[in-house]
PDB file of N, CA and C in Angstrom:
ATOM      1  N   UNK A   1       0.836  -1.188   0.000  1.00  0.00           N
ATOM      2  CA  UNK A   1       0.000   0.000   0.000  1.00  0.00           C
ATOM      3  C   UNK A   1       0.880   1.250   0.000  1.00  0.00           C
ATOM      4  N   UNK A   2       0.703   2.053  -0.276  1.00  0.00           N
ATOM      5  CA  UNK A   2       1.309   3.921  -0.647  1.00  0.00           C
ATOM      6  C   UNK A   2       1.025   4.440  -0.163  1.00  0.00           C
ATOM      7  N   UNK A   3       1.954   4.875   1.214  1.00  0.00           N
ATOM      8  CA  UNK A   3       1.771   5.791   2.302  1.00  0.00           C
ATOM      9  C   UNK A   3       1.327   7.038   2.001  1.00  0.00           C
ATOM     10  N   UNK A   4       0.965   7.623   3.384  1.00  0.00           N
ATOM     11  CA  UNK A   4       0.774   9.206   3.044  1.00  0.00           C
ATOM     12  C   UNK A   4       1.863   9.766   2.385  1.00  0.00           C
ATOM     13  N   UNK A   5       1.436  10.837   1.543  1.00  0.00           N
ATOM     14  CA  UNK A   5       2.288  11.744   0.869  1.00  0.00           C
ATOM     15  C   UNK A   5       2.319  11.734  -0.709  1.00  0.00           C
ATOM     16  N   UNK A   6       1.240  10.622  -1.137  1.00  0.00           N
ATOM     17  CA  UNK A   6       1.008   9.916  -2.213  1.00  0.00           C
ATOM     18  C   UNK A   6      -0.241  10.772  -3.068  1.00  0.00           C
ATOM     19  N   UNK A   7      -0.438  11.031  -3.892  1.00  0.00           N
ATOM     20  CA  UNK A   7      -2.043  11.034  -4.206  1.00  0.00           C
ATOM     21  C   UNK A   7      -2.353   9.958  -5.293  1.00  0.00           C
ATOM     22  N   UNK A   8      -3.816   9.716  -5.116  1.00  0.00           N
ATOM     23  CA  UNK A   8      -4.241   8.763  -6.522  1.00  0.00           C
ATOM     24  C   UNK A   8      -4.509   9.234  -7.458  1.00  0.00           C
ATOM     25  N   UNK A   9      -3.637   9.480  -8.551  1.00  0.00           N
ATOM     26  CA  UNK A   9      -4.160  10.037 -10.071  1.00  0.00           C
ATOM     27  C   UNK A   9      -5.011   9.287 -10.702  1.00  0.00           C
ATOM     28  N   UNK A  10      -5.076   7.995 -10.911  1.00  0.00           N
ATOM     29  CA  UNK A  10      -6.293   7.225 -11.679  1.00  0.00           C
ATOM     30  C   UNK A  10      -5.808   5.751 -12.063  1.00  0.00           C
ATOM     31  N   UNK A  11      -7.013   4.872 -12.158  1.00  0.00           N
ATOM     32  CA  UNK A  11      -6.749   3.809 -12.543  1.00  0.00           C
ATOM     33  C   UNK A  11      -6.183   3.256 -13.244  1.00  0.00           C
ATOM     34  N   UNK A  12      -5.089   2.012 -12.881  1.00  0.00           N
ATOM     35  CA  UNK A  12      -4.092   1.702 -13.523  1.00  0.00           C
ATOM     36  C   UNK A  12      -4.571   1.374 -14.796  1.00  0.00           C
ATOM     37  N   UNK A  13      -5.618   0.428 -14.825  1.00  0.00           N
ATOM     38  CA  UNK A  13      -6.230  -0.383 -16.541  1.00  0.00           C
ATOM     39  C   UNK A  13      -6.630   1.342 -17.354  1.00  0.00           C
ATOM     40  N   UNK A  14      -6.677   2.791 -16.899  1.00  0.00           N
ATOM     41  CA  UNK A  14      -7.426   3.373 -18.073  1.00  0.00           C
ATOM     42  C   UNK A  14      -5.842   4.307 -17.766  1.00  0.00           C
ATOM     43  N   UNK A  15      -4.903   3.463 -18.093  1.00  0.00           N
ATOM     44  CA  UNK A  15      -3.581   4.356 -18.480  1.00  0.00           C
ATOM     45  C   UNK A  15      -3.239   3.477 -19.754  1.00  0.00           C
ATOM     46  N   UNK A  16      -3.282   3.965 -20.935  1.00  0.00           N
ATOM     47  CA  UNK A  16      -2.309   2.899 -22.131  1.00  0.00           C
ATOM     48  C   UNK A  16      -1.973   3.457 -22.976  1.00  0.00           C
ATOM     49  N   UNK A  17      -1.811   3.006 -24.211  1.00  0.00           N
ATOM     50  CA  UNK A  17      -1.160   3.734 -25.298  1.00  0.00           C
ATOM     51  C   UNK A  17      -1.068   4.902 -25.800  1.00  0.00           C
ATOM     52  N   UNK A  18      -2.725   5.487 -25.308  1.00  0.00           N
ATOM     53  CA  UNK A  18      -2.589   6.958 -25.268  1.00  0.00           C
ATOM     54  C   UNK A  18      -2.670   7.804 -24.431  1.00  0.00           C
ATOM     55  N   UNK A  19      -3.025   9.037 -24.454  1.00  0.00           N
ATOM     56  CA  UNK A  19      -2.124  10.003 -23.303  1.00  0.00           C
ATOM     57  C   UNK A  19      -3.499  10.574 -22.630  1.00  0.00           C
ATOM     58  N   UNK A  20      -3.352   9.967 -21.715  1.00  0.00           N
ATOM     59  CA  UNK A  20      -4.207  10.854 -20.458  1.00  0.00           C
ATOM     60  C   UNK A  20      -3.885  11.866 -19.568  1.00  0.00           C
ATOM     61  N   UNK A  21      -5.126  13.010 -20.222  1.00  0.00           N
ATOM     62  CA  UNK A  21      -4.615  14.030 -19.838  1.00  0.00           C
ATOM     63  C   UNK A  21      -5.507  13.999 -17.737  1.00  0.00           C
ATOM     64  N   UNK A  22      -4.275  14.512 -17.260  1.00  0.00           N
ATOM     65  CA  UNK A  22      -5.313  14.423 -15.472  1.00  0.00           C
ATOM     66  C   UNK A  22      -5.083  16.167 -14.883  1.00  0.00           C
ATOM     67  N   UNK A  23      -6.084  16.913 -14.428  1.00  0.00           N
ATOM     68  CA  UNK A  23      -5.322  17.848 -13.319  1.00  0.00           C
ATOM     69  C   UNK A  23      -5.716  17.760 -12.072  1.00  0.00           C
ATOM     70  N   UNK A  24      -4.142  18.455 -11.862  1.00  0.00           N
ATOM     71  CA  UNK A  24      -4.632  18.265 -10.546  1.00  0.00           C
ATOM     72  C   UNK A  24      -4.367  19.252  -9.656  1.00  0.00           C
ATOM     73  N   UNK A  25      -4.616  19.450  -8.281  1.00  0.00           N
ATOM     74  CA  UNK A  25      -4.663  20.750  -7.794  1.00  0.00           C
ATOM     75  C   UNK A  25      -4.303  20.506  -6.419  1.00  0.00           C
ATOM     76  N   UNK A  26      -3.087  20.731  -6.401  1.00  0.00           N
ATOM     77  CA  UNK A  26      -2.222  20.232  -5.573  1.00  0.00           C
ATOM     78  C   UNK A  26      -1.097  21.220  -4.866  1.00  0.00           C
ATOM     79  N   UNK A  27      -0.983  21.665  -3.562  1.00  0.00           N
ATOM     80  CA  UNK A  27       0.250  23.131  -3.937  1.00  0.00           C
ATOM     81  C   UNK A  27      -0.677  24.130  -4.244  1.00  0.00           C
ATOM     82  N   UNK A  28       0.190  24.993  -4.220  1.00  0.00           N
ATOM     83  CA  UNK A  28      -0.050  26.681  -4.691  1.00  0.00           C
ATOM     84  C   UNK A  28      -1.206  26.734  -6.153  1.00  0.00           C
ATOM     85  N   UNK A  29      -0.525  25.904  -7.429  1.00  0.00           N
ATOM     86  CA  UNK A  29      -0.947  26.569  -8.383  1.00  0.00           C
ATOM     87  C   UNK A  29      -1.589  25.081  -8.896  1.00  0.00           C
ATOM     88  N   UNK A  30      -2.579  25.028  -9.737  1.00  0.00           N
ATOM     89  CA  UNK A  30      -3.339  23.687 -10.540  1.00  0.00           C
ATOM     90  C   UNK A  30      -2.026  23.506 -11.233  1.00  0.00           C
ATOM     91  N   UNK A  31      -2.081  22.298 -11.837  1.00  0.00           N
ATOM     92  CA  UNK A  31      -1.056  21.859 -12.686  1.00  0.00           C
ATOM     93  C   UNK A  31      -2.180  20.559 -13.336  1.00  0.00           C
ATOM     94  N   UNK A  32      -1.445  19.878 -15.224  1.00  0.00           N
ATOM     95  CA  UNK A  32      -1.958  19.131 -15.397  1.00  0.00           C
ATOM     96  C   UNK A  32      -0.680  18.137 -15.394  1.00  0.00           C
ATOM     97  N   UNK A  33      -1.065  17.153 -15.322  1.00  0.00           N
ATOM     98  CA  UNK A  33      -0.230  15.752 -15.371  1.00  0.00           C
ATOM     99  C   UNK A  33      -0.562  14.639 -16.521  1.00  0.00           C
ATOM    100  N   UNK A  34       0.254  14.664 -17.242  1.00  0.00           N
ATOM    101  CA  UNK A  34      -0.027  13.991 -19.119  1.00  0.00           C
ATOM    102  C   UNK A  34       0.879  12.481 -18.408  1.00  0.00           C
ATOM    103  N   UNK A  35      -0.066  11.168 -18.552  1.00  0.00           N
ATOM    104  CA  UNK A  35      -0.041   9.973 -18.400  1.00  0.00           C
ATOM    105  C   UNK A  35       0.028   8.768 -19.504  1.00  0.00           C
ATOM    106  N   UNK A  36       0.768   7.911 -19.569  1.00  0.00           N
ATOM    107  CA  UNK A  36       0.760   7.011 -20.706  1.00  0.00           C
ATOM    108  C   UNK A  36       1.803   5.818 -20.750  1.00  0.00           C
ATOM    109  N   UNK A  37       1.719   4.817 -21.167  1.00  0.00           N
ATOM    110  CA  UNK A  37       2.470   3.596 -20.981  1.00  0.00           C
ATOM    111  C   UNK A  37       3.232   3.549 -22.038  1.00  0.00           C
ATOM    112  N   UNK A  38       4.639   3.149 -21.804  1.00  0.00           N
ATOM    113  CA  UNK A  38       5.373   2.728 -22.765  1.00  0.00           C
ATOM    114  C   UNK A  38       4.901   1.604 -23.572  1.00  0.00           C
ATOM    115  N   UNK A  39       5.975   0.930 -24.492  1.00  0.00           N
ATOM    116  CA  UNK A  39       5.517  -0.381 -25.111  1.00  0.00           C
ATOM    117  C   UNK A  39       5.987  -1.312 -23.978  1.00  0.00           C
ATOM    118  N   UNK A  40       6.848  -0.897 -23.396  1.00  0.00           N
ATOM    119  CA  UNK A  40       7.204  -2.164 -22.222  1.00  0.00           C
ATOM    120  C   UNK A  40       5.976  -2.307 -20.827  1.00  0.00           C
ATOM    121  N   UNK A  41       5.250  -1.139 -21.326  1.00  0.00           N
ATOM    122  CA  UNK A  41       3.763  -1.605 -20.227  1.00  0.00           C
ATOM    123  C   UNK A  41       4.479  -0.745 -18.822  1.00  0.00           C
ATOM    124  N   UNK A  42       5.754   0.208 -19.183  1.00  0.00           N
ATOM    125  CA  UNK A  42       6.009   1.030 -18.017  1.00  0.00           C
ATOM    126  C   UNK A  42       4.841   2.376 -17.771  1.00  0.00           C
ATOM    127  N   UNK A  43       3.505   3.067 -16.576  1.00  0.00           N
ATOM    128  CA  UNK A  43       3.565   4.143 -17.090  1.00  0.00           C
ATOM    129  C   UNK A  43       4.855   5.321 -16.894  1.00  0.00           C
ATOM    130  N   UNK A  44       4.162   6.151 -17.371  1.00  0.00           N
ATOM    131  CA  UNK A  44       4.576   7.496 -17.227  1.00  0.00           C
ATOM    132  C   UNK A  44       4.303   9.076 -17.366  1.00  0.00           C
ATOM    133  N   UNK A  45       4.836   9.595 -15.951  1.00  0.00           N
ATOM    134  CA  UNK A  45       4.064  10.903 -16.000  1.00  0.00           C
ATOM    135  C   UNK A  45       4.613  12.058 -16.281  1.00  0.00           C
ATOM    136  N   UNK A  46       3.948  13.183 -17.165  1.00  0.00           N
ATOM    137  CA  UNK A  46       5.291  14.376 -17.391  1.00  0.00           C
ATOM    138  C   UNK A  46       4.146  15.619 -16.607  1.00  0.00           C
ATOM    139  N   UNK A  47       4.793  16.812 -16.660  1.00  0.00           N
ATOM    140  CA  UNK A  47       4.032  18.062 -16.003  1.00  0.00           C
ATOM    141  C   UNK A  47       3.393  18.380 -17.832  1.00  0.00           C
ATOM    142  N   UNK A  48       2.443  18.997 -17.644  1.00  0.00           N
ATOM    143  CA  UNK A  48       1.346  18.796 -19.230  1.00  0.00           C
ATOM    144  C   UNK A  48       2.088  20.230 -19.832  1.00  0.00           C
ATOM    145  N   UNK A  49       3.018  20.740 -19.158  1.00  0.00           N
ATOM    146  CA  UNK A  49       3.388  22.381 -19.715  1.00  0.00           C
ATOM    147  C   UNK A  49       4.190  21.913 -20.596  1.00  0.00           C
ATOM    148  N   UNK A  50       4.521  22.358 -21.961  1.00  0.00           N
ATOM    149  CA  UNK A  50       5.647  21.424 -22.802  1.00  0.00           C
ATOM    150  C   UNK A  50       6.671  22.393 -22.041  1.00  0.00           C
ATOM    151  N   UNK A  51       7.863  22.296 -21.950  1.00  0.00           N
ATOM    152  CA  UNK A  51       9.049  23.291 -21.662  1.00  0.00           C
ATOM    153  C   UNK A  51       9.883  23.989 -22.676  1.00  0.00           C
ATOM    154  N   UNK A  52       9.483  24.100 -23.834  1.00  0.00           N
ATOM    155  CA  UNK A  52       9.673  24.759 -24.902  1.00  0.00           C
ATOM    156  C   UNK A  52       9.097  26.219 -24.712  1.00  0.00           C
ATOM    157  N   UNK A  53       7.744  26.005 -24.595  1.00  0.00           N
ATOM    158  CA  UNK A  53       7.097  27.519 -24.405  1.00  0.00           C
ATOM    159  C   UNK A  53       6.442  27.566 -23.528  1.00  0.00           C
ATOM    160  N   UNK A  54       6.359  26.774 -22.826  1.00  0.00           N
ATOM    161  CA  UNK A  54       5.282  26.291 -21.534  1.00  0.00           C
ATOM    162  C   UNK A  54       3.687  26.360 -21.984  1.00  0.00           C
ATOM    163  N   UNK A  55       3.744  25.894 -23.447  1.00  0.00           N
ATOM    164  CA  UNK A  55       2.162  25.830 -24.122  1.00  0.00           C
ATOM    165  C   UNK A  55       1.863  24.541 -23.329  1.00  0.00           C
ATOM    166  N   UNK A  56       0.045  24.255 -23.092  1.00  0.00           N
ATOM    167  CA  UNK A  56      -0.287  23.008 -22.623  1.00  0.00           C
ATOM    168  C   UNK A  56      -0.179  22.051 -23.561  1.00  0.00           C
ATOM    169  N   UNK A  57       0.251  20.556 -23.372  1.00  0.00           N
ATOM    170  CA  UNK A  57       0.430  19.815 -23.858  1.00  0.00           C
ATOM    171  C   UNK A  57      -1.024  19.236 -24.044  1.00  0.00           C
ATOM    172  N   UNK A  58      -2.310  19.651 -23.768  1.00  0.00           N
ATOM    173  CA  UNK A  58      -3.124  18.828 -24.093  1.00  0.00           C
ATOM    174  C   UNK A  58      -3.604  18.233 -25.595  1.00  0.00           C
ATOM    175  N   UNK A  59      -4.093  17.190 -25.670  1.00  0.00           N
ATOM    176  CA  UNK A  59      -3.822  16.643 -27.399  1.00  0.00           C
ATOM    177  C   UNK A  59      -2.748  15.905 -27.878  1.00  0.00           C
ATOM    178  N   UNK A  60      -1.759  15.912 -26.948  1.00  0.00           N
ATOM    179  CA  UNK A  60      -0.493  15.029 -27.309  1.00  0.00           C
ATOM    180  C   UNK A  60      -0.719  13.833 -27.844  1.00  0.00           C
ATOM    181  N   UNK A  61       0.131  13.001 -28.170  1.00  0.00           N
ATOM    182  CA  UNK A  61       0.023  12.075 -28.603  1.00  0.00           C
ATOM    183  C   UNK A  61       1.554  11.367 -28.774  1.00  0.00           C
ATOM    184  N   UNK A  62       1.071   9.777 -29.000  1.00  0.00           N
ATOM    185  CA  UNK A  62       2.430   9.212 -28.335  1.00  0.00           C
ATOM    186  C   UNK A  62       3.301   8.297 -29.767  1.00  0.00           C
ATOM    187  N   UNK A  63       3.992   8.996 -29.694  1.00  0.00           N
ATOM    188  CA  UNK A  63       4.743   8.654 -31.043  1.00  0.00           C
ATOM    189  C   UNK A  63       6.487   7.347 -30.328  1.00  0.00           C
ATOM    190  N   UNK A  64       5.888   6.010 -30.795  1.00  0.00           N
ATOM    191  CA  UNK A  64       7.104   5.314 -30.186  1.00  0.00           C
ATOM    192  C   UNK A  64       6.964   5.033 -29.056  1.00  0.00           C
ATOM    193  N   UNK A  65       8.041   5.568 -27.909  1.00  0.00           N
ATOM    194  CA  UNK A  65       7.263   5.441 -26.543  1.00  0.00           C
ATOM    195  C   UNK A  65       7.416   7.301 -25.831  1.00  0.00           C
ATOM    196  N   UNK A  66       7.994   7.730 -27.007  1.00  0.00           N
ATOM    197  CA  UNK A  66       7.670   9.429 -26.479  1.00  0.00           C
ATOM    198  C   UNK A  66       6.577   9.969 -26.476  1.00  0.00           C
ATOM    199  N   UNK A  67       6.107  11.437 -25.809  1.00  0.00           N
ATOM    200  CA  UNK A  67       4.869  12.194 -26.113  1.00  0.00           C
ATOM    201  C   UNK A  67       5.520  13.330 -27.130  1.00  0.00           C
ATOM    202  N   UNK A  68       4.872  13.706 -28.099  1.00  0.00           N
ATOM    203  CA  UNK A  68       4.946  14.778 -28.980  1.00  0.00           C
ATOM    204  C   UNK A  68       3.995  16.036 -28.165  1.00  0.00           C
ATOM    205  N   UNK A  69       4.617  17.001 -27.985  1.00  0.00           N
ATOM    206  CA  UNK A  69       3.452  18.381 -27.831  1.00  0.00           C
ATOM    207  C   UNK A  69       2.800  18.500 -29.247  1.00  0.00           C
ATOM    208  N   UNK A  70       1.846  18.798 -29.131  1.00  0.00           N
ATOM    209  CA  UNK A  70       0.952  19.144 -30.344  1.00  0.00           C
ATOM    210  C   UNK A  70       0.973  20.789 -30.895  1.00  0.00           C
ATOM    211  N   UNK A  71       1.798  21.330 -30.074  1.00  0.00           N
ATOM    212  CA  UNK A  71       2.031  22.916 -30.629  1.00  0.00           C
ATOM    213  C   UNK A  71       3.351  23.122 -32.046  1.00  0.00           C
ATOM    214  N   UNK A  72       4.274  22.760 -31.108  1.00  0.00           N
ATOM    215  CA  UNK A  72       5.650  22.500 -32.172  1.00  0.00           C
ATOM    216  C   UNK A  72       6.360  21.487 -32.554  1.00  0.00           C
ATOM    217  N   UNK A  73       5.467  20.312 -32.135  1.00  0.00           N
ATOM    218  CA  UNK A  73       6.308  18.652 -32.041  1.00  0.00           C
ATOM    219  C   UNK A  73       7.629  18.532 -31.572  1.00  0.00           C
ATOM    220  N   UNK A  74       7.754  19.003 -30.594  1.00  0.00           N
ATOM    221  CA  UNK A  74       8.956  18.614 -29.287  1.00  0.00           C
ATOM    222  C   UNK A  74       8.541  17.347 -29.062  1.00  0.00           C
ATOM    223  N   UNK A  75       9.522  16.097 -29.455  1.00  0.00           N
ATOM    224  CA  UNK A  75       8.833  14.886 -28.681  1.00  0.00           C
ATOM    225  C   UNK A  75      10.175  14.462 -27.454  1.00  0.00           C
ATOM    226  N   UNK A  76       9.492  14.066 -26.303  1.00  0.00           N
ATOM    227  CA  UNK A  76      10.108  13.542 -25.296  1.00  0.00           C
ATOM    228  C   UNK A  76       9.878  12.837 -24.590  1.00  0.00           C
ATOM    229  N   UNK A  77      10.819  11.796 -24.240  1.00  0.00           N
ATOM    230  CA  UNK A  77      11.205  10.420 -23.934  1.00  0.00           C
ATOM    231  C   UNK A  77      10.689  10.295 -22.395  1.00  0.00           C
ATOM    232  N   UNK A  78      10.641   9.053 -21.871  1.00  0.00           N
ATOM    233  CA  UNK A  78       9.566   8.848 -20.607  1.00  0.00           C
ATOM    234  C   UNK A  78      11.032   9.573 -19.671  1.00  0.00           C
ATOM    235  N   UNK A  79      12.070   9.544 -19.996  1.00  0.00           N
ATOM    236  CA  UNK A  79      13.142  10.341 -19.024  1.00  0.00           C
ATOM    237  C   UNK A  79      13.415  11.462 -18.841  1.00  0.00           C
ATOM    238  N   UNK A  80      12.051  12.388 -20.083  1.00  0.00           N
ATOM    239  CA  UNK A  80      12.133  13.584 -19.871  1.00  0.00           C
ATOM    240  C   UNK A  80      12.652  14.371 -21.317  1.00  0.00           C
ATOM    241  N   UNK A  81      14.128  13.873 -21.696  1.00  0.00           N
ATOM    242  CA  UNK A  81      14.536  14.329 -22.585  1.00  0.00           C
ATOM    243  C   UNK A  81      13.877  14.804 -24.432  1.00  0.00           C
ATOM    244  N   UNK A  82      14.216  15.707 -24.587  1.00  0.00           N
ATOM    245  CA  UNK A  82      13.547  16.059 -26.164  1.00  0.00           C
ATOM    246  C   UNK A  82      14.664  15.294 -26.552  1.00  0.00           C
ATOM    247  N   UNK A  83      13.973  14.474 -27.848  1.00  0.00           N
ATOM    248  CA  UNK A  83      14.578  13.569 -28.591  1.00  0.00           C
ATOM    249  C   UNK A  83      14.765  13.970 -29.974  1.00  0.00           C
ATOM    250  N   UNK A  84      13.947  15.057 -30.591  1.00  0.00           N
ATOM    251  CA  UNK A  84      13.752  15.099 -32.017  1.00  0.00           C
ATOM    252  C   UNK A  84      14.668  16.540 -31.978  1.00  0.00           C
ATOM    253  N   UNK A  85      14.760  17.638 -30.714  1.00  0.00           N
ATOM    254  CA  UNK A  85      15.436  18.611 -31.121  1.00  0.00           C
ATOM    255  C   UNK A  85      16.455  18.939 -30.291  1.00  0.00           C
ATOM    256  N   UNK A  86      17.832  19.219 -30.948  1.00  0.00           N
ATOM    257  CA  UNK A  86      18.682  19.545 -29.827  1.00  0.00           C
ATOM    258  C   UNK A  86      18.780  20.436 -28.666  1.00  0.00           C
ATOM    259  N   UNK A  87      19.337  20.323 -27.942  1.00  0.00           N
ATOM    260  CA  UNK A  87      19.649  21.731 -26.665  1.00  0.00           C
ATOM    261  C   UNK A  87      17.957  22.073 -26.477  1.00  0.00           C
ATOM    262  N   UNK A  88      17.183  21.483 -26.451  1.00  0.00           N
ATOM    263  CA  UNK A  88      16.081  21.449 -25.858  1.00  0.00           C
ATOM    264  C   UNK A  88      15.668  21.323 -24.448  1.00  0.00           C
ATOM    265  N   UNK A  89      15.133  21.986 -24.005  1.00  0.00           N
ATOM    266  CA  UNK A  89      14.837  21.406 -22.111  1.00  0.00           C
ATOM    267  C   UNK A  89      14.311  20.118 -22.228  1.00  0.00           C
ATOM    268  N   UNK A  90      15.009  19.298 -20.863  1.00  0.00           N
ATOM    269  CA  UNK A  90      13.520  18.395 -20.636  1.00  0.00           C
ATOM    270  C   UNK A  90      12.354  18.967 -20.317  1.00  0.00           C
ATOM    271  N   UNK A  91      11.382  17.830 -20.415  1.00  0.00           N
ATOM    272  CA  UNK A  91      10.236  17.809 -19.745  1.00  0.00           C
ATOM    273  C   UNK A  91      10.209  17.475 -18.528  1.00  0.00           C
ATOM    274  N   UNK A  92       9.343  18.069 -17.547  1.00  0.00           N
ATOM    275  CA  UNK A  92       9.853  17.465 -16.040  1.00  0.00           C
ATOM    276  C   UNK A  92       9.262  16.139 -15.781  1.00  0.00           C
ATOM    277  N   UNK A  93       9.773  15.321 -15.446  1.00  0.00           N
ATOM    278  CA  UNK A  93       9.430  13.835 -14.943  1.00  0.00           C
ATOM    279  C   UNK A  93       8.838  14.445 -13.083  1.00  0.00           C
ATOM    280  N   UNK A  94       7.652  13.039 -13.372  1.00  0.00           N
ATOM    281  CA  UNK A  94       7.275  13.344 -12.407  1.00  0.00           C
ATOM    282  C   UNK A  94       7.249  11.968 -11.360  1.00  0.00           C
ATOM    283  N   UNK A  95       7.543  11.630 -10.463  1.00  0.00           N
ATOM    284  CA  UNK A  95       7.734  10.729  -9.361  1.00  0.00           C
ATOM    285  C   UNK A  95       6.245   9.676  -8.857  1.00  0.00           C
ATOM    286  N   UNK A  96       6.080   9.018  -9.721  1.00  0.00           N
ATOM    287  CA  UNK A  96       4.861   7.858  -9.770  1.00  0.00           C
ATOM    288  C   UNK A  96       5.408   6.498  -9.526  1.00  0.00           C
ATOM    289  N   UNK A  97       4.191   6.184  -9.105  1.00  0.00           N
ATOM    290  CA  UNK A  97       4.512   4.315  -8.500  1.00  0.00           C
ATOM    291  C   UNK A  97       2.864   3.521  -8.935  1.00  0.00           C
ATOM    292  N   UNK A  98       3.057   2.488  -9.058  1.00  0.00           N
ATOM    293  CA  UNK A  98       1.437   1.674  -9.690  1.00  0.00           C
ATOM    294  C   UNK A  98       1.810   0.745  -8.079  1.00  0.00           C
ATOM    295  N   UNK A  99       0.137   0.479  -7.361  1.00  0.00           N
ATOM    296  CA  UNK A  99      -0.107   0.060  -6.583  1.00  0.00           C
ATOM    297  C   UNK A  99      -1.356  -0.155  -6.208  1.00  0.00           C
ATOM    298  N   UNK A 100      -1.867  -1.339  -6.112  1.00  0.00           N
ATOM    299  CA  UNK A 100      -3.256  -1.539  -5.224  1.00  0.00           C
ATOM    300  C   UNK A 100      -3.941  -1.391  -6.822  1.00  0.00           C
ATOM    301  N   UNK A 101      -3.667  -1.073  -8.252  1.00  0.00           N
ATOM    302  CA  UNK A 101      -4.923  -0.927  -9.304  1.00  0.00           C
ATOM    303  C   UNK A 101      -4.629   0.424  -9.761  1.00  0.00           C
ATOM    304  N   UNK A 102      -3.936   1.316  -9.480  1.00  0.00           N
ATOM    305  CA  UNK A 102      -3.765   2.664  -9.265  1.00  0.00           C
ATOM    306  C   UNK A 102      -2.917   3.123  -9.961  1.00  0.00           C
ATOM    307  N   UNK A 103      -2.664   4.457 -10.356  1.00  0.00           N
ATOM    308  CA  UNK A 103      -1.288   5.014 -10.503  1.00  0.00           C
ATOM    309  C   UNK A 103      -1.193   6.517  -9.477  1.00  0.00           C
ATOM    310  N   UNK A 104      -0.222   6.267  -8.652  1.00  0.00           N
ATOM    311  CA  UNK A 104       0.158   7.418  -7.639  1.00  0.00           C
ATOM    312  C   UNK A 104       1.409   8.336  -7.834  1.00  0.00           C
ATOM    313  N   UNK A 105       0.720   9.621  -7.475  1.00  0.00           N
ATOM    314  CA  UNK A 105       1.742  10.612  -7.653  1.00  0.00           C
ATOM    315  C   UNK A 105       2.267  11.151  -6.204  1.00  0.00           C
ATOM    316  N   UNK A 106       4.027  11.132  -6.138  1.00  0.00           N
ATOM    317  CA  UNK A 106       4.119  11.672  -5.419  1.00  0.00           C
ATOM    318  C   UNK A 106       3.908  13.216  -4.993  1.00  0.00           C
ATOM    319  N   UNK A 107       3.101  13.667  -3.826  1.00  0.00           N
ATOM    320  CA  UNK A 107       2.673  14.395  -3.208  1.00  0.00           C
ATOM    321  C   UNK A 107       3.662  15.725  -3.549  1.00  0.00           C
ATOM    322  N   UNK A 108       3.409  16.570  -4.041  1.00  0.00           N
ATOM    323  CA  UNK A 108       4.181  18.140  -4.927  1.00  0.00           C
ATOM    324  C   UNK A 108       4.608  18.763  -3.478  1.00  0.00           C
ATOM    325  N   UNK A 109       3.230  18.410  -2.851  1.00  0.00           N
ATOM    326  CA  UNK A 109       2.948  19.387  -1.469  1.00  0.00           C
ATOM    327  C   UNK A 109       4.027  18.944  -0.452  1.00  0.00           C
ATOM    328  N   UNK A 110       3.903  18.046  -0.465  1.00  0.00           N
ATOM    329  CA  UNK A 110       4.209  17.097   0.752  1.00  0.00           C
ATOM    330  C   UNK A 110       5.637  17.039   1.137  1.00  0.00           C
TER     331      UNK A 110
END
């Protein structure tokens, strides 16, 4: 079980190939959290702001096992990294664990 400090973003079976968008409101400011499984059945969570322009990533889509932003096609890898353009920021990775049916985020606040 996933102690305090955890929150539940959503059920493990409605995370897969494509990108679920979640927000959440957590901390100071809302934030969204863009969700999706690799081909190896790993998920993974990024902050939904692309870091290019900090446009929302909503609409993404998952090319390989990266997410593409749908503004300028920055695509980046579940480790964060832009893959298609150089000297690019990452994307921020965000600190998740699958447990109990679930996928949990660690606590921003906490």
């Amino acid at each position: 079980m996933i102690s305090v400090g955890w929150l539940r973003l959503a059920r493990s079976a409605d995370v897969g190939r494509t990108v679920v968008t979640w927000p959440l409101e957590s901390g100071d400011r809302p934030q969204t959290v863009l969700l999706w499984r690799t081909r190896s059945g790993r998920v993974v969570a990024i902050d939904g702001r692309c870091p290019h322009r900090g446009y929302p990533m909503t609409g993404a889509r998952i090319v390989g096992d990266a997410i593409e932003c749908p503004r300028h096609e920055f695509r980046f890898a579940p480790n964060g990294r832009c893959v298609n353009m150089r000297r690019a920021a990452p994307a921020r990775v965000l600190d998740i664990r699958e447990s109990d049916g679930y996928v949990w985020l660690a606590d921003p606040a906490a």
